[in-house]
N, C-alpha and C. Protein backbone atom coordinates (compact mmCIF):
# COMPACT_ATOMS: atom_id res chain seq x y z
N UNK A 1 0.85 -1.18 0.00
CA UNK A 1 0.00 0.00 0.00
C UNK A 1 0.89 1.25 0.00
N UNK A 2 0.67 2.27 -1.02
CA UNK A 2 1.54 3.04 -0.72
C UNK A 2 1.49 4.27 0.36
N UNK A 3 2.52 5.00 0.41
CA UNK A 3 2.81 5.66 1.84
C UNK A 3 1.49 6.92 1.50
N UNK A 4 1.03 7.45 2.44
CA UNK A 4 0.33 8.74 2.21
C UNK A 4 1.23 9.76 2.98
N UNK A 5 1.08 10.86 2.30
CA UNK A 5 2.21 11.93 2.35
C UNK A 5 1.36 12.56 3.29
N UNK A 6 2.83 13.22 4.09
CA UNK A 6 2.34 14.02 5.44
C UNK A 6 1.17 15.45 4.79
N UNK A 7 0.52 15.38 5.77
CA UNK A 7 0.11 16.79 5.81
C UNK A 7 0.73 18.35 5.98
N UNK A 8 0.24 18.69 4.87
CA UNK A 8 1.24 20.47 5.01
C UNK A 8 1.30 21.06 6.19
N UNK A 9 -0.18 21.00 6.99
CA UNK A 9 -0.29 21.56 8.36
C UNK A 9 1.16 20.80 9.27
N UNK A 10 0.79 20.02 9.24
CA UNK A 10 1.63 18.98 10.12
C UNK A 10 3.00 19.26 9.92
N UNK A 11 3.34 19.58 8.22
CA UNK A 11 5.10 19.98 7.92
C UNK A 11 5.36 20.92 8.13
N UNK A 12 4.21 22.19 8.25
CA UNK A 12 4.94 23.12 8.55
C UNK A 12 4.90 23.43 10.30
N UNK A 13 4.23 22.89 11.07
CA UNK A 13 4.06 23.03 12.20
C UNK A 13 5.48 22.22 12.70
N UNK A 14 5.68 21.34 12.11
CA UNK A 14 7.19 20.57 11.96
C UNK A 14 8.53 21.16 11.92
N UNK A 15 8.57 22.37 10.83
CA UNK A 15 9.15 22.91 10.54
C UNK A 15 9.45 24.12 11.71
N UNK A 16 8.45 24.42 11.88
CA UNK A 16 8.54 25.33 13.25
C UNK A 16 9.04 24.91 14.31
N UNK A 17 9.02 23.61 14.63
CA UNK A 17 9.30 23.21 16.06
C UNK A 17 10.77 23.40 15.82
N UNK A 18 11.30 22.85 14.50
CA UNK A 18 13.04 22.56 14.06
C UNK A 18 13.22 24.15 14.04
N UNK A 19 12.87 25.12 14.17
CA UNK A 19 13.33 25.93 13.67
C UNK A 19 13.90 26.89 15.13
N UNK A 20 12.56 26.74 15.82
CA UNK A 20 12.74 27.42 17.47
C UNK A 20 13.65 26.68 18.16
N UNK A 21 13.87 25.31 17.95
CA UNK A 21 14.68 23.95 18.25
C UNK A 21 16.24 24.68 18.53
N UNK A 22 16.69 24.67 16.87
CA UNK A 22 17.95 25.27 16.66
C UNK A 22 18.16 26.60 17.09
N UNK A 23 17.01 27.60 17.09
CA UNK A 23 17.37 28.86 17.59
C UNK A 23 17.91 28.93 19.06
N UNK A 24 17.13 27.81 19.71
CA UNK A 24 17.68 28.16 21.13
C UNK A 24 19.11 26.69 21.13
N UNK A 25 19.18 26.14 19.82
CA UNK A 25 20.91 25.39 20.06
C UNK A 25 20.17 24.22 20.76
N UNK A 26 19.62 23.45 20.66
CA UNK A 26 18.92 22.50 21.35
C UNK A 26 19.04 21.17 20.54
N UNK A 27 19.57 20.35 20.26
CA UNK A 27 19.50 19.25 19.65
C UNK A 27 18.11 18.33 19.49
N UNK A 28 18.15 17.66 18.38
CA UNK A 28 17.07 16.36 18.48
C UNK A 28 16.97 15.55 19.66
N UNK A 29 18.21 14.96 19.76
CA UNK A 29 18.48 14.04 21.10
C UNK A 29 17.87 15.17 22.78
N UNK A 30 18.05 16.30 22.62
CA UNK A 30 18.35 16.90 24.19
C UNK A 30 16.38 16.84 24.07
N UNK A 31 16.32 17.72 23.35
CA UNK A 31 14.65 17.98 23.08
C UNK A 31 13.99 16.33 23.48
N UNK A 32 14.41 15.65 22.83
CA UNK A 32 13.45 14.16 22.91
C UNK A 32 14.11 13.67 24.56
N UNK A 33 15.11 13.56 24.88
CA UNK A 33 15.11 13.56 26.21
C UNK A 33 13.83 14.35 27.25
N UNK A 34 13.71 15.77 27.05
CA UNK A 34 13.42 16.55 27.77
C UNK A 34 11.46 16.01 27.45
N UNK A 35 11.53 15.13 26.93
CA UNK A 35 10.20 14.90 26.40
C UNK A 35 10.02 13.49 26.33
N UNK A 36 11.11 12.43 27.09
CA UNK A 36 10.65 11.51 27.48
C UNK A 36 10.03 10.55 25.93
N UNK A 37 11.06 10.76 24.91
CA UNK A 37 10.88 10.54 23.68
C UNK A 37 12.18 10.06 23.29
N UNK A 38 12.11 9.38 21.74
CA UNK A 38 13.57 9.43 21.11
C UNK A 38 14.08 10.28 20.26
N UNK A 39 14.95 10.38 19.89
CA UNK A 39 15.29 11.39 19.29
C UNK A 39 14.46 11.06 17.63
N UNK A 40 14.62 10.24 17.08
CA UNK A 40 13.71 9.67 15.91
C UNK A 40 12.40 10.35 15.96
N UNK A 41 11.54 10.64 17.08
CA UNK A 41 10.30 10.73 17.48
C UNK A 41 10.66 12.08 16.85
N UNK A 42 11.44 12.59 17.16
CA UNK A 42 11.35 14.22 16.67
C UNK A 42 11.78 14.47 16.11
N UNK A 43 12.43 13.76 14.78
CA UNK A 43 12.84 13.79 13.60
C UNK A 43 11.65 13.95 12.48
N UNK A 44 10.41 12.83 13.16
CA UNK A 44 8.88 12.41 12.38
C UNK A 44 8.29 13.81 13.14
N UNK A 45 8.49 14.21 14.37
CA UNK A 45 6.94 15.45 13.95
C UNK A 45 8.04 16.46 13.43
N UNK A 46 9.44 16.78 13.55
CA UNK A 46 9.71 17.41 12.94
C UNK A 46 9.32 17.83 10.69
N UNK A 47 9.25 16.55 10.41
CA UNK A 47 9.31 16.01 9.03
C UNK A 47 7.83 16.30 8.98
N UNK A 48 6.96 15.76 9.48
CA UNK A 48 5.29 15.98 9.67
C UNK A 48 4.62 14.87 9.09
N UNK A 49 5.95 13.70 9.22
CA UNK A 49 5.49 12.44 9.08
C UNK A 49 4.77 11.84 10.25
N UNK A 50 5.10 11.82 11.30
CA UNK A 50 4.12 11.51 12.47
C UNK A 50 3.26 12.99 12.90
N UNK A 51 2.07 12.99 13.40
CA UNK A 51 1.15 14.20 13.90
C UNK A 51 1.52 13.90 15.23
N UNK A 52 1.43 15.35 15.71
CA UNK A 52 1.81 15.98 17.47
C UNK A 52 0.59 15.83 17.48
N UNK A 53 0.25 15.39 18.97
CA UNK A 53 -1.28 15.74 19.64
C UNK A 53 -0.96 16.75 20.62
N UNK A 54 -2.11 17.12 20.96
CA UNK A 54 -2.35 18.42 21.64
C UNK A 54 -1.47 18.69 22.68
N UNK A 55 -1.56 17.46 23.25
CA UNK A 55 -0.73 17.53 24.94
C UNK A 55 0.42 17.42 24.76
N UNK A 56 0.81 16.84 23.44
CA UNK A 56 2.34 16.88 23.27
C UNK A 56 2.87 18.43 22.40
N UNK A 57 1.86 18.37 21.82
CA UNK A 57 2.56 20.24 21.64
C UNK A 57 2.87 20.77 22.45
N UNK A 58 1.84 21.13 23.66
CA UNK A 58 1.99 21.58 24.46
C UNK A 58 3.24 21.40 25.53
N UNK A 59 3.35 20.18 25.34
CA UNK A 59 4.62 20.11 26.15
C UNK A 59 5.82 20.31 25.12
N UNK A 60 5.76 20.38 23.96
CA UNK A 60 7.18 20.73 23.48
C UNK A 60 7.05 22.19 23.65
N UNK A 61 6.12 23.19 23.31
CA UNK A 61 6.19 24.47 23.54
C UNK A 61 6.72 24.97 24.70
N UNK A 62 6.09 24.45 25.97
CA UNK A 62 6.81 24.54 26.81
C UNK A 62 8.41 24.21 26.89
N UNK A 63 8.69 23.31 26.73
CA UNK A 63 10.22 22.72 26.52
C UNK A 63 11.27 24.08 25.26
N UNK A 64 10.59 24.57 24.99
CA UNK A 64 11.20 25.43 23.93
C UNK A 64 11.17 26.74 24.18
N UNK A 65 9.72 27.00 25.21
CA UNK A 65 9.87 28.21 26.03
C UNK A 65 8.48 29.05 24.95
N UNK A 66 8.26 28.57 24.63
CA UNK A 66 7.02 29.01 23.08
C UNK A 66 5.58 28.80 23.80
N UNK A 67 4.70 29.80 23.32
CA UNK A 67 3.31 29.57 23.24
C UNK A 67 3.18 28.73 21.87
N UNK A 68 2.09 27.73 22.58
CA UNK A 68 1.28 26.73 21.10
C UNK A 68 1.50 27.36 20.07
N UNK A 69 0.67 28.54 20.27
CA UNK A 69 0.45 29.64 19.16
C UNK A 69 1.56 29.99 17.76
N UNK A 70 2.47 30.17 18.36
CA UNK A 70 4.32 29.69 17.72
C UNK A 70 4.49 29.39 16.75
N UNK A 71 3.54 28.26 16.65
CA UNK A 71 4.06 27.24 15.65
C UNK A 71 2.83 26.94 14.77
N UNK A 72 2.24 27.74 14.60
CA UNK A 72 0.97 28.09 13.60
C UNK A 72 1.14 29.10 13.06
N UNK A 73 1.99 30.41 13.57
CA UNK A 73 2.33 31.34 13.32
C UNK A 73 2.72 31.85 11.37
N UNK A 74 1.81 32.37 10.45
CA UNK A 74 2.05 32.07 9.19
C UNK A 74 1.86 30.88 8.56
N UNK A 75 0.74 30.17 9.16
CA UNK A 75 0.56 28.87 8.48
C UNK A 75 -0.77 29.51 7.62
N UNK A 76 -0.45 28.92 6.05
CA UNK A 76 -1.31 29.30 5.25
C UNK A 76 -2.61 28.87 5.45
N UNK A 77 -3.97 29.28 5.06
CA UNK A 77 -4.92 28.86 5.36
C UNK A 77 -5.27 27.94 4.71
N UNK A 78 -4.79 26.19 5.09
CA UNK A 78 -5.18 24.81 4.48
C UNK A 78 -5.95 24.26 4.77
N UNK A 79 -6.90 23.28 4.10
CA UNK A 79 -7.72 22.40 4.09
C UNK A 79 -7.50 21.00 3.52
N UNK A 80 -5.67 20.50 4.17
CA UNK A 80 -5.22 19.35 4.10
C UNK A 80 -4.43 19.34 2.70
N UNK A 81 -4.65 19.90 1.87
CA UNK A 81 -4.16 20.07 0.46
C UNK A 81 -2.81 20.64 0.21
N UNK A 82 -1.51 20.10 -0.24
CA UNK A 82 -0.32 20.86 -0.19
C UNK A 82 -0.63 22.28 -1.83
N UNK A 83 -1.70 21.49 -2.44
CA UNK A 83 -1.88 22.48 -3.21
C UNK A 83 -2.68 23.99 -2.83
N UNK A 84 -2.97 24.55 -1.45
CA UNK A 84 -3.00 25.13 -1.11
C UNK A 84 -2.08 26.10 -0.77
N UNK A 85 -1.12 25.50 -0.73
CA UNK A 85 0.23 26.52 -0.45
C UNK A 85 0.83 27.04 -1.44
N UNK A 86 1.49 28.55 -2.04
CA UNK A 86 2.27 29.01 -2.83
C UNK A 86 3.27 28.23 -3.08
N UNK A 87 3.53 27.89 -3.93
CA UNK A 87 5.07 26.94 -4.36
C UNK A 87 6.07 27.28 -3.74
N UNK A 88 5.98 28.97 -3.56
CA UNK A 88 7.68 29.25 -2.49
C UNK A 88 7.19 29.24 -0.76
N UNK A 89 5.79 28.72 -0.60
CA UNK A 89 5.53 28.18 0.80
C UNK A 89 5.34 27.06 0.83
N UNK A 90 5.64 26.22 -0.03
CA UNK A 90 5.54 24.86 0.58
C UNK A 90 6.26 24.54 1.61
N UNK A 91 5.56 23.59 2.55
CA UNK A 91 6.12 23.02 3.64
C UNK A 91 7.52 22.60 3.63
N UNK A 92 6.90 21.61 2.12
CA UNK A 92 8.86 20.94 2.15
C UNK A 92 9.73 21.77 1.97
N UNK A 93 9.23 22.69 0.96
CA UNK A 93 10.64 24.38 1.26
C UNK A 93 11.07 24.75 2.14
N UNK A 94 10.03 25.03 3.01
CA UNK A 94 10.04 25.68 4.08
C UNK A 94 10.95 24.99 5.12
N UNK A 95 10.60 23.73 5.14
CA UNK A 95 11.48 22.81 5.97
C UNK A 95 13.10 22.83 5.22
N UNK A 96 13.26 22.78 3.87
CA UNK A 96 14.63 22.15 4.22
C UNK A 96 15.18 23.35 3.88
N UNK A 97 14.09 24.52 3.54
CA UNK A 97 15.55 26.35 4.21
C UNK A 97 15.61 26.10 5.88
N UNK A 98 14.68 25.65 6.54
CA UNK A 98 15.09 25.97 7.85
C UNK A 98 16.52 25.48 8.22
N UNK A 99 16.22 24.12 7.32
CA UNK A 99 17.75 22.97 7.95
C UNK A 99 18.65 23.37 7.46
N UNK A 100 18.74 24.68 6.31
CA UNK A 100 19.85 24.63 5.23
C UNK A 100 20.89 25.58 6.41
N UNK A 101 22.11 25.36 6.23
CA UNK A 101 23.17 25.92 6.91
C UNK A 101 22.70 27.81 6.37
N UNK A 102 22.48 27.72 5.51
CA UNK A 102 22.42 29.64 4.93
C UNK A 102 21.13 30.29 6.36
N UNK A 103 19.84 29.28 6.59
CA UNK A 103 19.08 29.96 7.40
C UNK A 103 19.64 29.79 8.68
N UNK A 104 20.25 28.83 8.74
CA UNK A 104 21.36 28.78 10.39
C UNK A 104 21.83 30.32 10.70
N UNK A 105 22.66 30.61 9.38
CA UNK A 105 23.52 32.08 9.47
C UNK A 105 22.75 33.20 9.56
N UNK A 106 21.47 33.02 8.71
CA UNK A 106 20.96 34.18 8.60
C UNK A 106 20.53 34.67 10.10
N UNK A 107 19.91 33.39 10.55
CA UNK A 107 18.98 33.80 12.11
C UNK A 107 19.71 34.03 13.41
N UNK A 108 21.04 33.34 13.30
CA UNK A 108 21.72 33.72 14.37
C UNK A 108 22.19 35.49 14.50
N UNK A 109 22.71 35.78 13.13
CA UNK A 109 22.77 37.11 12.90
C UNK A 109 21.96 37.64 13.41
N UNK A 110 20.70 37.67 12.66
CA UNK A 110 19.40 38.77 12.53
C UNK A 110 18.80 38.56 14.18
N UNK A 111 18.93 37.70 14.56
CA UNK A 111 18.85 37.27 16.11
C UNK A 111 19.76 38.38 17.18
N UNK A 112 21.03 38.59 16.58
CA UNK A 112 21.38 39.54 17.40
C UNK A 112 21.55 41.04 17.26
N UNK A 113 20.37 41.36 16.66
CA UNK A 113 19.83 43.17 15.77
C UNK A 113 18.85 43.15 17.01
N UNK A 114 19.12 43.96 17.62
CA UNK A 114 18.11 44.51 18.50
C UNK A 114 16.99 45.40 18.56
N UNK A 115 17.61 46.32 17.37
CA UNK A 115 16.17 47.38 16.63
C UNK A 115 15.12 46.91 15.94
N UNK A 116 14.08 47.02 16.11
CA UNK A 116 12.97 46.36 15.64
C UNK A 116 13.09 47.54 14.14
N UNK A 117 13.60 48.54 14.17
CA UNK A 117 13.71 49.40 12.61
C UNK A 117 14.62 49.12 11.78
N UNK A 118 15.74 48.29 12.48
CA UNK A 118 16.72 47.66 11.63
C UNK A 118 16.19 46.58 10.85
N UNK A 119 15.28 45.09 11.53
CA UNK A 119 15.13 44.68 11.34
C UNK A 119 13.95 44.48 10.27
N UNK A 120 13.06 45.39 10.49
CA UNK A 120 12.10 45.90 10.00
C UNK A 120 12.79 45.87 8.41
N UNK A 121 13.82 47.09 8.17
CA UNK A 121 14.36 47.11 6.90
C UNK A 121 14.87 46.17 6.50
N UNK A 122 15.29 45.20 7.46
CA UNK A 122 16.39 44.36 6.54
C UNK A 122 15.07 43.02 5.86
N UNK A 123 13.77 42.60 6.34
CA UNK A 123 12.93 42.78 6.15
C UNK A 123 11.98 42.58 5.00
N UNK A 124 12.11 43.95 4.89
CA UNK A 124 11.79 44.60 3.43
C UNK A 124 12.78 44.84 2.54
N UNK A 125 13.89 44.42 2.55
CA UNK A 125 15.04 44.36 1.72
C UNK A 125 15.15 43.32 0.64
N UNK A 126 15.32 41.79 1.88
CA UNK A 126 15.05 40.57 1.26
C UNK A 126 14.06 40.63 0.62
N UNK A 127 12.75 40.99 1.52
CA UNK A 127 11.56 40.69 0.75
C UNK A 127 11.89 41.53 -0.86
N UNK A 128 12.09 42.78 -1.43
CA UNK A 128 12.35 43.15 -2.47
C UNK A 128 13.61 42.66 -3.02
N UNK A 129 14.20 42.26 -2.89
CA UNK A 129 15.32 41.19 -3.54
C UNK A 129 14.69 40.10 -3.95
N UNK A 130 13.91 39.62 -3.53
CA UNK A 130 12.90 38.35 -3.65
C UNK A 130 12.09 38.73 -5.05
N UNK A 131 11.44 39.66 -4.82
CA UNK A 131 10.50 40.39 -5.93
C UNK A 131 11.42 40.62 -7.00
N UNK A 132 12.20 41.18 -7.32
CA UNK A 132 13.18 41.93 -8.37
C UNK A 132 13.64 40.36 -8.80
N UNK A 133 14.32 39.18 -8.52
CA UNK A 133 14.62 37.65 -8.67
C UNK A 133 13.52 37.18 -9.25
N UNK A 134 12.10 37.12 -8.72
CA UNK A 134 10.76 37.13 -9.31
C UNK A 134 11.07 37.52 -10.65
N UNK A 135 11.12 38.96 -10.67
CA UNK A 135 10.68 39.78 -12.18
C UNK A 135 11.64 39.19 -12.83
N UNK A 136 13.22 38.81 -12.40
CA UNK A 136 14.14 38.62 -13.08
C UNK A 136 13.72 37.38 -14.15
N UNK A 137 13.63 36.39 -13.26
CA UNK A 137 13.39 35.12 -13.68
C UNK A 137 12.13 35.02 -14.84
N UNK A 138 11.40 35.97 -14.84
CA UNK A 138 9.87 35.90 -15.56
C UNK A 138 10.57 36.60 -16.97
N UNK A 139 11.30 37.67 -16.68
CA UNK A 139 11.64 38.06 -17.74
C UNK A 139 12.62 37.15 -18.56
N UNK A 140 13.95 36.44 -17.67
CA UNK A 140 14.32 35.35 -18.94
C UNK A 140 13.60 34.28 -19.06
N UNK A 141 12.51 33.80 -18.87
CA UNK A 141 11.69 32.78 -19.57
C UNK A 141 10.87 33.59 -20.48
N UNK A 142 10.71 34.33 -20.36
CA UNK A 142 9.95 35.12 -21.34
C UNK A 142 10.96 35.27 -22.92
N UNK A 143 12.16 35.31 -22.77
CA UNK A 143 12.86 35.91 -23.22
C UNK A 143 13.18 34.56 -24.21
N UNK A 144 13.51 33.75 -23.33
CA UNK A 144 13.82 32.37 -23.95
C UNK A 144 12.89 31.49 -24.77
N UNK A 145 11.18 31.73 -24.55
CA UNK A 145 10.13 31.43 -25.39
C UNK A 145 10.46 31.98 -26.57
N UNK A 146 10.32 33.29 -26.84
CA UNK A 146 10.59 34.18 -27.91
C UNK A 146 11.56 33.82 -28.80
N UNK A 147 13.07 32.86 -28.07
CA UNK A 147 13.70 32.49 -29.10
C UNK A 147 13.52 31.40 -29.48
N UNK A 148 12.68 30.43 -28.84
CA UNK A 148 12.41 29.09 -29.90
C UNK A 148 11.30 29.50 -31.32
């Protein structure tokens, strides 16, 4: 029978836990200790191959120092469907920038900006670097139709 693929909710709520995880330097192993778990266990709700239940959110939030709330935070509005999500929000994106060494660097940095106006800009920086990469990219496919 074949496998049924995790739920987006579930990957990105996954994704969140890995993400607050590493921010506070916390390993798989220390976390699943502190939770009376294996470290594997939190590899799967990390992945959003196994589903967290309530009481166990709750206790990882706690363990992480997080309200529930946390880790819903920007979750697109789904109805189980990964086709609900923007292609540059998919879960699985989302998950493996968190793991990628570049978002390691970025957050530890931007982690230690204390101005909420610094941050603010830097922000809206990426975000328009993002956009302008957008236009970029639209314009050479555009460009490249035209020459076949």
């Amino acid at each position: 029978m074949p496998r049924k693929a995790p739920n987006p909710t579930d990957q990105y709520v996954g994704s969140r836990v890995r993400l607050r995880r590493q921010h506070l330097g916390i390993s798989q192993e220390k976390l699943a200790t502190g939770l009376d778990l294996s470290f594997q266990q939190i590899q799967k709700y990390e992945k959003g191959t196994n589903r967290m239940g309530a009481s166990r959110l709750q206790e990882i939030a706690n363990v992480l120092k997080v309200p529930v709330t946390y880790f819903f935070e920007g979750t697109p509005n789904v109805r189980g469907s990964s086709a609900s999500f923007p292609e540059h929000m998919s879960p699985a994106l989302v998950s493996e920038f968190i793991g990628s060494s570049e978002c390691q660097v970025l957050a530890r940095a931007f982690s230690r900006i204390k101005s909420p106006r610094v941050r603010r800009g830097i922000a809206t920086l990426v975000e328009q670097i993002a956009i302008d990469a957008e236009g970029e990219a639209s314009t050479d496919k555009q460009r490249s139709v035209r020459r076949k």
